[in-house]
Protein backbone atom coordinates (compact mmCIF):
# COMPACT_ATOMS: atom_id res chain seq x y z
CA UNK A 1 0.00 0.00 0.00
CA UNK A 2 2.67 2.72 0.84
CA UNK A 3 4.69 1.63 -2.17
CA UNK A 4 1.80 2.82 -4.17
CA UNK A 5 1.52 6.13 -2.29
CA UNK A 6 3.63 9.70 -3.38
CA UNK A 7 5.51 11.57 -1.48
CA UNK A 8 4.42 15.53 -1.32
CA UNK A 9 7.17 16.47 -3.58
CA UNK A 10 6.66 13.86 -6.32
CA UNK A 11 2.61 14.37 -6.07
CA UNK A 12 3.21 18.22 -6.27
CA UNK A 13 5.11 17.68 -9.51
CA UNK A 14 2.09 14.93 -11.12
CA UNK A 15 -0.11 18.08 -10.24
CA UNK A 16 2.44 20.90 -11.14
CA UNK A 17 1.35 22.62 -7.51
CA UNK A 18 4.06 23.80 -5.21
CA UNK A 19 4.82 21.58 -2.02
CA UNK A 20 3.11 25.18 -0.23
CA UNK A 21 -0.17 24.81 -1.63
CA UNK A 22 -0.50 21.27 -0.98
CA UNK A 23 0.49 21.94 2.87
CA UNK A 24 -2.40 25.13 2.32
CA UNK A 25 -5.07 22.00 0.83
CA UNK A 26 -4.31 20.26 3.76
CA UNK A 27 -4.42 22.83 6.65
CA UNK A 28 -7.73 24.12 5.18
CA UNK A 29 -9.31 20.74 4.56
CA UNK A 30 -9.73 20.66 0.86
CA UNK A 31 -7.19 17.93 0.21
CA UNK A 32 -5.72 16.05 3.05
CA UNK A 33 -3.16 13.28 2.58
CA UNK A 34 -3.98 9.75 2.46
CA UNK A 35 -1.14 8.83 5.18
CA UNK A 36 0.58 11.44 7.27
CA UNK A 37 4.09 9.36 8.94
CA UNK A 38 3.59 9.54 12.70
CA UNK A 39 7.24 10.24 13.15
CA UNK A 40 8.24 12.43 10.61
CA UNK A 41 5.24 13.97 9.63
CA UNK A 42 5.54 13.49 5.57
CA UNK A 43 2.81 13.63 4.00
CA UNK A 44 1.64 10.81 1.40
CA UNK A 45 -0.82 10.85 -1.66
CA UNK A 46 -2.52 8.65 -3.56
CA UNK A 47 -2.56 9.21 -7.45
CA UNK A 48 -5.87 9.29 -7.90
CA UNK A 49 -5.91 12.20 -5.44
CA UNK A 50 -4.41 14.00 -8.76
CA UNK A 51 -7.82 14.99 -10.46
CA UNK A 52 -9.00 16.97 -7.02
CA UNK A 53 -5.72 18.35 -6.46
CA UNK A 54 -6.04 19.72 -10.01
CA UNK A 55 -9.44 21.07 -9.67
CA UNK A 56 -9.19 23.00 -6.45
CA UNK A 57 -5.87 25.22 -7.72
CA UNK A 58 -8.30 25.61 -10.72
CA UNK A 59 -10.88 26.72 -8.84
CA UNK A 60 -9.16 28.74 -6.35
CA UNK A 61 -7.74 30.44 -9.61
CA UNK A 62 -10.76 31.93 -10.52
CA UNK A 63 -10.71 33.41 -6.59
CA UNK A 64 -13.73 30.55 -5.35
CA UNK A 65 -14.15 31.12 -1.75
CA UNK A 66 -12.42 27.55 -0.12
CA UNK A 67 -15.69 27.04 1.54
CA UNK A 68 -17.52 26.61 -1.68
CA UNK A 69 -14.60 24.60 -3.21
CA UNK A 70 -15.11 22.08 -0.41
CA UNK A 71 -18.90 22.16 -0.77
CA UNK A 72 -18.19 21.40 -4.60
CA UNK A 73 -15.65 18.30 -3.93
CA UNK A 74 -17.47 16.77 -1.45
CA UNK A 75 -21.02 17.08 -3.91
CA UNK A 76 -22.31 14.81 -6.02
CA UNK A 77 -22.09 15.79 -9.31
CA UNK A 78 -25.35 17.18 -9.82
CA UNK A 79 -25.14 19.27 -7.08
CA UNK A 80 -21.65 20.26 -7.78
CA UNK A 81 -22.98 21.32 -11.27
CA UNK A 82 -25.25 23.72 -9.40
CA UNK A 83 -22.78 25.30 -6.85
CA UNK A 84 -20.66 26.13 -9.94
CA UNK A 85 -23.21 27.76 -11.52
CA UNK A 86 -24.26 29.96 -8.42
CA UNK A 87 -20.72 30.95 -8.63
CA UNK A 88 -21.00 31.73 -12.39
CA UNK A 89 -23.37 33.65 -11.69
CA UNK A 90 -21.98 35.49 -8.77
CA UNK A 91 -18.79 36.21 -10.63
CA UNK A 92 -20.64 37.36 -13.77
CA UNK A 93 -22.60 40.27 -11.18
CA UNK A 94 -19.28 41.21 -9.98
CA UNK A 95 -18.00 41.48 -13.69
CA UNK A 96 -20.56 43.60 -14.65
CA UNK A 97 -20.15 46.05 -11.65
CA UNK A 98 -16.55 46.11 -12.31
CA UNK A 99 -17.51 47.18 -15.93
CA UNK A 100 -19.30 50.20 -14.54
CA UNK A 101 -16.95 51.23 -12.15
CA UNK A 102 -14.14 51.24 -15.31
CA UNK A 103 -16.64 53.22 -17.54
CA UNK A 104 -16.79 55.12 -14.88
CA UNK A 105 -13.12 55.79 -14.48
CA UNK A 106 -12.46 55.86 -18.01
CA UNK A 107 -15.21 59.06 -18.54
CA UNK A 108 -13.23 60.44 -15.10
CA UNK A 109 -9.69 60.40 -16.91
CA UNK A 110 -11.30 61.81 -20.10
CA UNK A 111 -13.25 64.50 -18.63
CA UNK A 112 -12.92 64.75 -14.85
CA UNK A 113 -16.14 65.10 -12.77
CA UNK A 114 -19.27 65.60 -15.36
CA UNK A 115 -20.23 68.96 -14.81
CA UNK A 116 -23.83 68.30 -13.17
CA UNK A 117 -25.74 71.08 -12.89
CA UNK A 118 -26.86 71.45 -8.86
CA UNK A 119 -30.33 73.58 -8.98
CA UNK A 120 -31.72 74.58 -5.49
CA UNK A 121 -35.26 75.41 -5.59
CA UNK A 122 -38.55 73.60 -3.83
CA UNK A 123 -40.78 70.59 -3.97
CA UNK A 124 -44.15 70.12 -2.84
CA UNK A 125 -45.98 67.55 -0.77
CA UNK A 126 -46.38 64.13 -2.38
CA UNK A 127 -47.96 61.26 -1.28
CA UNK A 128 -46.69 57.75 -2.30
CA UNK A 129 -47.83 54.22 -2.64
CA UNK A 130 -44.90 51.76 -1.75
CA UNK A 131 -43.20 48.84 -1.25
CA UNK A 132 -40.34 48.30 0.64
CA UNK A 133 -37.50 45.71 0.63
CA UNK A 134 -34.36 45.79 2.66
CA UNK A 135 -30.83 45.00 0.66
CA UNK A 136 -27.31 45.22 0.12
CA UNK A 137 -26.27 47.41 -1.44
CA UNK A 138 -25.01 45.98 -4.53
CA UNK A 139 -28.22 44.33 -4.97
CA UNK A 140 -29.79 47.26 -5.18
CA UNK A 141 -30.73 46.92 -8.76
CA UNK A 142 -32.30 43.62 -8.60
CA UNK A 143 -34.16 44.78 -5.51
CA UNK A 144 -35.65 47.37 -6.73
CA UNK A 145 -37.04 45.51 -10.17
CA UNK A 146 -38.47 43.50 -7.76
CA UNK A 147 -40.12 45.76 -6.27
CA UNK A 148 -41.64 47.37 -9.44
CA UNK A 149 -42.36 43.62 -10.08
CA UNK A 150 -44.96 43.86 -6.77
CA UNK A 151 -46.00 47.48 -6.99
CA UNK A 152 -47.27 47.69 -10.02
CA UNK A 153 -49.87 44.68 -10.38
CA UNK A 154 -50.95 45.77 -6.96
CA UNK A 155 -51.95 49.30 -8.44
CA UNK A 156 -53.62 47.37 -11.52
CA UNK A 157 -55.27 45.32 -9.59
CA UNK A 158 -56.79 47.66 -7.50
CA UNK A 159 -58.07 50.28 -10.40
CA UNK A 160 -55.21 52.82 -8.47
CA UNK A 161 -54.60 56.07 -10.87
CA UNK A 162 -50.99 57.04 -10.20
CA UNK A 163 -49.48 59.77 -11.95
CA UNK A 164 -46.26 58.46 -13.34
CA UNK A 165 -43.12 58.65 -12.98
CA UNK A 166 -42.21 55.91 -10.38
CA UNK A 167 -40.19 57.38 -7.94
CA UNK A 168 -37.15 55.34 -5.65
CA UNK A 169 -36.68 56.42 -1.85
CA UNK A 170 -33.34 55.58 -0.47
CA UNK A 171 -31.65 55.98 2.63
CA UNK A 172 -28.48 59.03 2.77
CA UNK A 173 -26.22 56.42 4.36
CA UNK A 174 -25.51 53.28 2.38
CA UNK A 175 -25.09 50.61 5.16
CA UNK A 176 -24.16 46.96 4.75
CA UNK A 177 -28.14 46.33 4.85
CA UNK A 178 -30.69 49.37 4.28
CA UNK A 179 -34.15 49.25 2.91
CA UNK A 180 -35.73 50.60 0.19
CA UNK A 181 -38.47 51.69 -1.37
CA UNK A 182 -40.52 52.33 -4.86
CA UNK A 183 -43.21 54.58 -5.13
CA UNK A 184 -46.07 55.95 -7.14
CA UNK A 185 -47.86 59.04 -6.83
CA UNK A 186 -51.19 58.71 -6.09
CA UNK A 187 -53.94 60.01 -4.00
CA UNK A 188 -56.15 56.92 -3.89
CA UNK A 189 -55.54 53.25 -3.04
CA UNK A 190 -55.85 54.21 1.63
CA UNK A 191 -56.00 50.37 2.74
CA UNK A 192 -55.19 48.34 -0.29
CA UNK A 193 -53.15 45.21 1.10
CA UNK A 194 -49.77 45.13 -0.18
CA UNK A 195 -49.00 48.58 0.15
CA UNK A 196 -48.18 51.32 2.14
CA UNK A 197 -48.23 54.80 2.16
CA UNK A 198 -45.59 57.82 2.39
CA UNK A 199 -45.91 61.39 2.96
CA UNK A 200 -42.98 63.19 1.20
CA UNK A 201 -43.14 66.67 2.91
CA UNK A 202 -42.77 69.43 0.85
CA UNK A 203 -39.46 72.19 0.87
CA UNK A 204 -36.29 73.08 0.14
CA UNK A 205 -34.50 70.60 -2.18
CA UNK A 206 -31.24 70.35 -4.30
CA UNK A 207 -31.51 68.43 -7.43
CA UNK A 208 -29.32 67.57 -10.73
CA UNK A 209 -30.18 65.46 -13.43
CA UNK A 210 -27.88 62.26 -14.33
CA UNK A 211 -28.45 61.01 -18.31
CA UNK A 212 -27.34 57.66 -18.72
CA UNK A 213 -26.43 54.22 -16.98
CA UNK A 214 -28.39 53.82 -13.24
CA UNK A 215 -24.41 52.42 -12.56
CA UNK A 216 -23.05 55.94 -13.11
CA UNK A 217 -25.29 57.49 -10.79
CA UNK A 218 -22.63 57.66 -7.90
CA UNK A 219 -21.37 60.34 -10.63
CA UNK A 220 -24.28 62.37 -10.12
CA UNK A 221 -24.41 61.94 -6.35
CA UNK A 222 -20.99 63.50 -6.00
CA UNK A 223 -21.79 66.38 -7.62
CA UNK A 224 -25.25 66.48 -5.29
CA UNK A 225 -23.81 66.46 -1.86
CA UNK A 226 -20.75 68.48 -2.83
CA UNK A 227 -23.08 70.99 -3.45
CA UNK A 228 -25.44 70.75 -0.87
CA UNK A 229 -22.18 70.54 1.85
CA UNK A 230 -20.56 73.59 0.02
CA UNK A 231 -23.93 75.52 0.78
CA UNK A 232 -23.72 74.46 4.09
CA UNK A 233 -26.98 72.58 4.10
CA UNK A 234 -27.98 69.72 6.33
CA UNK A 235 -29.16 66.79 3.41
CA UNK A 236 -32.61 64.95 4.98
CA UNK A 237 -33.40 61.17 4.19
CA UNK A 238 -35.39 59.99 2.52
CA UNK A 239 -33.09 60.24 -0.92
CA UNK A 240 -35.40 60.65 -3.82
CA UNK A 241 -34.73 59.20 -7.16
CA UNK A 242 -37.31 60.04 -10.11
CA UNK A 243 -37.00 58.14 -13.04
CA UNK A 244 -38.15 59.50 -15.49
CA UNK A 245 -36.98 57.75 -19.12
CA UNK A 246 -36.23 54.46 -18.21
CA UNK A 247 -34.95 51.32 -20.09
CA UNK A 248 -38.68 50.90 -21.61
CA UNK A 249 -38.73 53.87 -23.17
CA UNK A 250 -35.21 54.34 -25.06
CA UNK A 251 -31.73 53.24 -24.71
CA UNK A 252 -29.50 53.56 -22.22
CA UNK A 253 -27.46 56.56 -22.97
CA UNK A 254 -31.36 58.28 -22.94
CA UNK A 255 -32.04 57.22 -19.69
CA UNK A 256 -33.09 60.50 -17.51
CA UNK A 257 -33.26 60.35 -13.40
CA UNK A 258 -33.72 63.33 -11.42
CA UNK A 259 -32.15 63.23 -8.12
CA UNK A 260 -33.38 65.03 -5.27
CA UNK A 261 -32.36 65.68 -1.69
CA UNK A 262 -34.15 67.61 0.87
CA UNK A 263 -32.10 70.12 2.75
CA UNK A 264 -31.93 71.96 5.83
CA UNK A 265 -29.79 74.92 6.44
CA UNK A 266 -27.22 73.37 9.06
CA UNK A 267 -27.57 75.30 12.59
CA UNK A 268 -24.82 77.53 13.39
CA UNK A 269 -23.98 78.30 17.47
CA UNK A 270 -23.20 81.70 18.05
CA UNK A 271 -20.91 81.57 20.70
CA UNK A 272 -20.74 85.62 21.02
CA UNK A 273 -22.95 87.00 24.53
C-alpha cells in the first residue's frame, strides 16, 4: 500500500502545484493526505488524489471562496454542477459592476467630474404608494425591479390612478443592509393590502439630473452632496430618485433620473454674549 503512495514532492510535480499549496489543501481541509508518517510527519498521496488536487488550484484560480470549493468536492455531481453555476453567476454580477466602475473611471480620466448642474429650488408635498425591501447594497438593482415587479400589479389590480413617474426612496447612508423603497404618486388606493403609504413633505430641495447608466449614478451623487455641503446645508433622508426615461422607453445613454435631496440649512452656534 505505501509503495503505491507519493511523497508531497513527487505528487506536487504529477499536479504541477508547489509543495506550499499542498500543505495550504491540507491545513484548510480541501485535500488532506492519504497517510501522514507519525514520526516524521511526511505527507503521502494517492494518485488518484491528482484529479482533485487539479481542480481546487483551478478553482481557487478563478478566486472561489475555499468554503464553496469544499462544498463542490465533497457534492455529487449534480449538485456540484449547481454550486458552480451559483458561482457563475456570482462572478458574472461582480463582472458587470466592475464594468461600470471602469466606464466610470475611463469618462473620469477623459473629462474629470461631469459637470452636473446642482439647482436649489422647492418641492411640494407628495404622497406615495410603496413597497419596501431591505438589501445590500449591490443588490440594489435587482431589488428594486423587484419591487416594481410587486407594486405595479398591486396598483392594476386595485383600479389605483398614479401619476407616473415611479419614484425610488433611499436611505443618505448606504449601510451593509438598508431598505428601500418604490413609489407611485397617487392620491387613492388608503388600505389596499400590499402597500403602504408615504408622505414626502414638501421644501427646500437640491436636485441635478444624471443622463445615462443607473451604474453611473454615484457620478451624479458626488456632484449632489458636494453641493449641498458647500452651501452648508444639512441633506434629509429619505433620498429621492425620479425616473423618469427608463430602459422601456429608449436606450441607455437616454435614460433620464432626477435626483433630489431635501435640505436643511445646518444650525450655526453663536458663541458671542
Amino acid at each position: 500500500m505505501h509503495e503505491e503512495l507519493l511523497t508531497i514532492g513527487r505528487f506536487a510535480r504529477l499536479c504541477r502545484l508547489s509543495i506550499k499549496q499542498l500543505r495550504h489543501y491540507d491545513e484548510t481541509g480541501l485535500l488532506a493526505p492519504v497517510r501522514v508518517d507519525a514520526n516524521s510527519g511526511y505527507r503521502y498521496y494517492a494518485p488518484e488524489q491528482a484529479r482533485d488536487a487539479l481542480t481546487v488550484a483551478l478553482l481557487r484560480e478563478m478566486d472561489l471562496p475555499l468554503a464553496v470549493i469544499a462544498q463542490a468536492l465533497a457534492a455529487e455531481p449534480e449538485s456540484r454542477a449547481q454550486i458552480l453555476r451559483a458561482e457563475r453567476d456570482r462572478l458574472a454580477e461582480r463582472i458587470s459592476r466592475d464594468q461600470a466602475r471602469l466606464e466610470m473611471l475611463e469618462r473620469l480620466a477623459e473629462g474629470g467630474l461631469p459637470g452636473y448642474e446642482v439647482t436649489m429650488g422647492r418641492e411640494p408635498e407628495r404622497r406615495l404608494a410603496v413597497v419596501r425591501a431591505a438589501c445590500a447594497f449591490e443588490e440594489i438593482g435587482e431589488t428594486f425591479g423587484a419591487c416594481v415587479g410587486r407594486l405595479l400589479p398591486v396598483l392594476g389590480k386595485g383600479g389605483i390612478a398614479w401619476e407616473p413617474p415611479l419614484w425610488g426612496l433611499y436611505p443618505l447612508d448606504l449601510e451593509e443592509r438598508m431598505e428601500i423603497a418604490v413609489g407611485a404618486q397617487t392620491s387613492q388606493g388608503e388600505g389596499t393590502p400590499g402597500l403602504e403609504f408615504e408622505t414626502l413633505p414638501g421644501g427646500p430641495v437640491a436636485e441635478t439630473v444624471h443622463l445615462g447608466s443607473y451604474a453611473q449614478l454615484p457620478l451624479a451623487y458626488n456632484a449632489l452632496f458636494a453641493a449641498v455641503h458647500e452651501r452648508g446645508l444639512r441633506p434629509q433622508a429619505p433620498v429621492r430618485e425620479v425616473y423618469l426615461v427608463g430602459p422601456a422607453e429608449a436606450p441607455q445613454e437616454e435614460w433620464t433620473t432626477r435626483l433630489i435631496i431635501s435640505v436643511q440649512e445646518s444650525k450655526r452656534h453663536d458663541h458671542s454674549d
